[in-house]
C-alpha atoms as a PDB file:
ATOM      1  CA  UNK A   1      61.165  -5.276  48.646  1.00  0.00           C
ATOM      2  CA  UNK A   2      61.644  -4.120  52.414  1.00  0.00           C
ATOM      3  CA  UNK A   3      58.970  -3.474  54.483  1.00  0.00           C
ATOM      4  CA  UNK A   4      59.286  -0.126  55.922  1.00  0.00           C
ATOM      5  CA  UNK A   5      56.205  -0.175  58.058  1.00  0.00           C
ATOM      6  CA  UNK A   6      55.218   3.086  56.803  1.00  0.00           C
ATOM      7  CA  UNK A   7      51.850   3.818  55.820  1.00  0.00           C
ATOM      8  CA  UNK A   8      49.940   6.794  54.794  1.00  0.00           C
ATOM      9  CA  UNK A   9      46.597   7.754  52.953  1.00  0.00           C
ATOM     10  CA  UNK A  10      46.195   9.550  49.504  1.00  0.00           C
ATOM     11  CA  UNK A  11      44.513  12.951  49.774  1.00  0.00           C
ATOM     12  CA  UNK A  12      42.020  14.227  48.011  1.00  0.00           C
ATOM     13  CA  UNK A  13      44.561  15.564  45.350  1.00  0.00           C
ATOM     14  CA  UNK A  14      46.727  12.238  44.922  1.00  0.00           C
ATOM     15  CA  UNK A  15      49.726  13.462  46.957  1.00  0.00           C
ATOM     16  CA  UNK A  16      51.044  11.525  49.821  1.00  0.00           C
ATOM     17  CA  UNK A  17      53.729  12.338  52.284  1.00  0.00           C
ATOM     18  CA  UNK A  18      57.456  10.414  51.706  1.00  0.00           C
ATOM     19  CA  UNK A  19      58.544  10.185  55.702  1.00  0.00           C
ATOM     20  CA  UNK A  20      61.486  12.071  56.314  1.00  0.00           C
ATOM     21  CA  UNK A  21      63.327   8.980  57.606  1.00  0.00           C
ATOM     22  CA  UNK A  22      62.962   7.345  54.376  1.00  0.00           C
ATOM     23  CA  UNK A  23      63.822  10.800  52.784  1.00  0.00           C
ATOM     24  CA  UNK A  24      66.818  11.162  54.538  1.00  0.00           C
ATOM     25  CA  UNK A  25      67.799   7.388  53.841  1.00  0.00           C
ATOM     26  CA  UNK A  26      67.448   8.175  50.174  1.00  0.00           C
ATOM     27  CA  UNK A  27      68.339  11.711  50.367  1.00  0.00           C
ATOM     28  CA  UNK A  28      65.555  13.475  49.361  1.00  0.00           C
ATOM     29  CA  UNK A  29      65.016  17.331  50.303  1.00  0.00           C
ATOM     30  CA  UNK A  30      62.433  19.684  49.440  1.00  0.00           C
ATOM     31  CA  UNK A  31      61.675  20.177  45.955  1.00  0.00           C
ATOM     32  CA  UNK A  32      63.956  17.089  44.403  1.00  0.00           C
ATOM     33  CA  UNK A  33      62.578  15.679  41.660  1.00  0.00           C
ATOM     34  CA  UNK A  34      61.562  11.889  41.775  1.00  0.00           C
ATOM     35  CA  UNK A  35      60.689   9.209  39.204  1.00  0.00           C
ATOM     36  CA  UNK A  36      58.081   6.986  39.462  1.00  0.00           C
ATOM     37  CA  UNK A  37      58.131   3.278  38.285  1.00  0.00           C
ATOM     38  CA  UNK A  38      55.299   1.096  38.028  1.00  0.00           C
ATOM     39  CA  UNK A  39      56.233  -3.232  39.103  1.00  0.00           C
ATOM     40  CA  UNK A  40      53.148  -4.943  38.323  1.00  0.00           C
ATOM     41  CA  UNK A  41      50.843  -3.797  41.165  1.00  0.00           C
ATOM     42  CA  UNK A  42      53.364  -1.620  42.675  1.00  0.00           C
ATOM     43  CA  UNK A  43      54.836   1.864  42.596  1.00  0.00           C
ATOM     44  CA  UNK A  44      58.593   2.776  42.803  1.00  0.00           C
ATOM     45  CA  UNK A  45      59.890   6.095  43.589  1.00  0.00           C
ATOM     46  CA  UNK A  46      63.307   7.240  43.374  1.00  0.00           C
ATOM     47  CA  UNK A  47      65.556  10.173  43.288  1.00  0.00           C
ATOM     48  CA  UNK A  48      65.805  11.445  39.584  1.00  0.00           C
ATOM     49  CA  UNK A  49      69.273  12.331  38.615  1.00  0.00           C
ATOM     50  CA  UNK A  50      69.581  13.635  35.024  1.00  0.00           C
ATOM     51  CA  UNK A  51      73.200  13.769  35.073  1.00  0.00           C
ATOM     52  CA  UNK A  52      76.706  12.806  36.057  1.00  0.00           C
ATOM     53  CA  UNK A  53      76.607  12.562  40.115  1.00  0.00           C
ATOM     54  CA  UNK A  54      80.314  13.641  38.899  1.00  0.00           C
ATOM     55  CA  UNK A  55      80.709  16.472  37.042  1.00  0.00           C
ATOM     56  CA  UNK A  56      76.846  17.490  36.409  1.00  0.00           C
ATOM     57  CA  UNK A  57      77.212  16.620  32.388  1.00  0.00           C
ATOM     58  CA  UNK A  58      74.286  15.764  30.355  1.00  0.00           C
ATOM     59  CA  UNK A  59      75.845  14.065  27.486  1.00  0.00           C
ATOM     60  CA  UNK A  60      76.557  10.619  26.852  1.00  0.00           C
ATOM     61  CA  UNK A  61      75.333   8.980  30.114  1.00  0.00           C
ATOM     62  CA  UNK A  62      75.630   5.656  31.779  1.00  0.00           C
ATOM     63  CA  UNK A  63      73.386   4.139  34.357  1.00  0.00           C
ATOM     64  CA  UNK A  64      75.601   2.202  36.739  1.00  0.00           C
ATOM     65  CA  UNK A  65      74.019   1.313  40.154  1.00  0.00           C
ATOM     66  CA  UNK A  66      71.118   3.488  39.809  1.00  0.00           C
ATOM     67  CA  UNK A  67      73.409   6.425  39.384  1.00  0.00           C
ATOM     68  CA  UNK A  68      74.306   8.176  35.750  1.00  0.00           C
ATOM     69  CA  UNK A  69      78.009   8.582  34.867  1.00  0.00           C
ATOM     70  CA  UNK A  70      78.805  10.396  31.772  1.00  0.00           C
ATOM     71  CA  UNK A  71      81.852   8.133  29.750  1.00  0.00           C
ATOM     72  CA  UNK A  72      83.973  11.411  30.060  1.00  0.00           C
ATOM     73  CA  UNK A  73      83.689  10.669  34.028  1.00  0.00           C
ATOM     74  CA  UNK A  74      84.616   6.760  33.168  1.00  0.00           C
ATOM     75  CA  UNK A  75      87.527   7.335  30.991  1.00  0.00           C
ATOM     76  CA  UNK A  76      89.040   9.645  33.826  1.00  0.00           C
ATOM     77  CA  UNK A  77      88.254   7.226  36.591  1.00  0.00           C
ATOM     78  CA  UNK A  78      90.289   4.227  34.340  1.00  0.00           C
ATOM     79  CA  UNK A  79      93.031   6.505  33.460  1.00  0.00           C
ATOM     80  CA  UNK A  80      93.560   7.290  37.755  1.00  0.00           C
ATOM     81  CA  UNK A  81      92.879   3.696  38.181  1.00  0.00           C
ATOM     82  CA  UNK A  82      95.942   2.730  35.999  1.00  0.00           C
ATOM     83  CA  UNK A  83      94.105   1.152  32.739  1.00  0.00           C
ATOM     84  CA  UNK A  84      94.809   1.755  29.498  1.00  0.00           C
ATOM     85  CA  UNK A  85      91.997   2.946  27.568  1.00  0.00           C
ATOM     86  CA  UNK A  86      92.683   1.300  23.293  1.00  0.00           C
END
C-alpha cells in the first residue's frame, strides 16, 4: 500500500469524503460508482467498470489490469497487432 497521508473521520451516516486529489488520480467524478474490497483489516475502493473501457459491451468480459475487456475487443486488438487468431 502507499501512504497517502490522507485522513478523514466517518460521519454519523458512514460516509466519508474521497479527496479530490486522489479522485482525480483515479478518476473519479461525481456520482461514479465504486467497489469496495475488504484485505484483512483493510478497505479497498476502486472505480467500478462493468464493461469494456473499449466499446462499452457487457458480454463476455476479461479483467486485465484492473480494467474489463470484452474478447470481441481482444480478437480485434490481435488481428491490428498482426496475430493470427486459430
Amino acid at each position: 500500500m502507499i501512504y497517502t497521508g490522507f485522513v478523514r473521520r466517518v460521519d454519523s451516516l458512514g460516509r466519508i469524503t474521497i479527496p479530490s486529489e486522489l479522485r482525480t488520480l483515479l478518476n473519479i467524478s461525481a456520482r461514479d460508482a465504486v467497489e469496495i474490497f475488504r484485505i484483512e483489516d483493510a478497505f479497498v475502493l476502486k472505480k467500478y467498470s462493468p464493461c469494456d473501457i473499449f466499446t462499452g459491451e457487457m458480454d463476455e468480459l476479461i479483467e486485465f489490469e484492473g480494467k474489463k475487456i470484452s474478447k470481441n475487443s481482444i480478437l480485434k486488438m490481435a488481428q491490428i497487432a498482426g496475430f493470427t487468431i486459430v
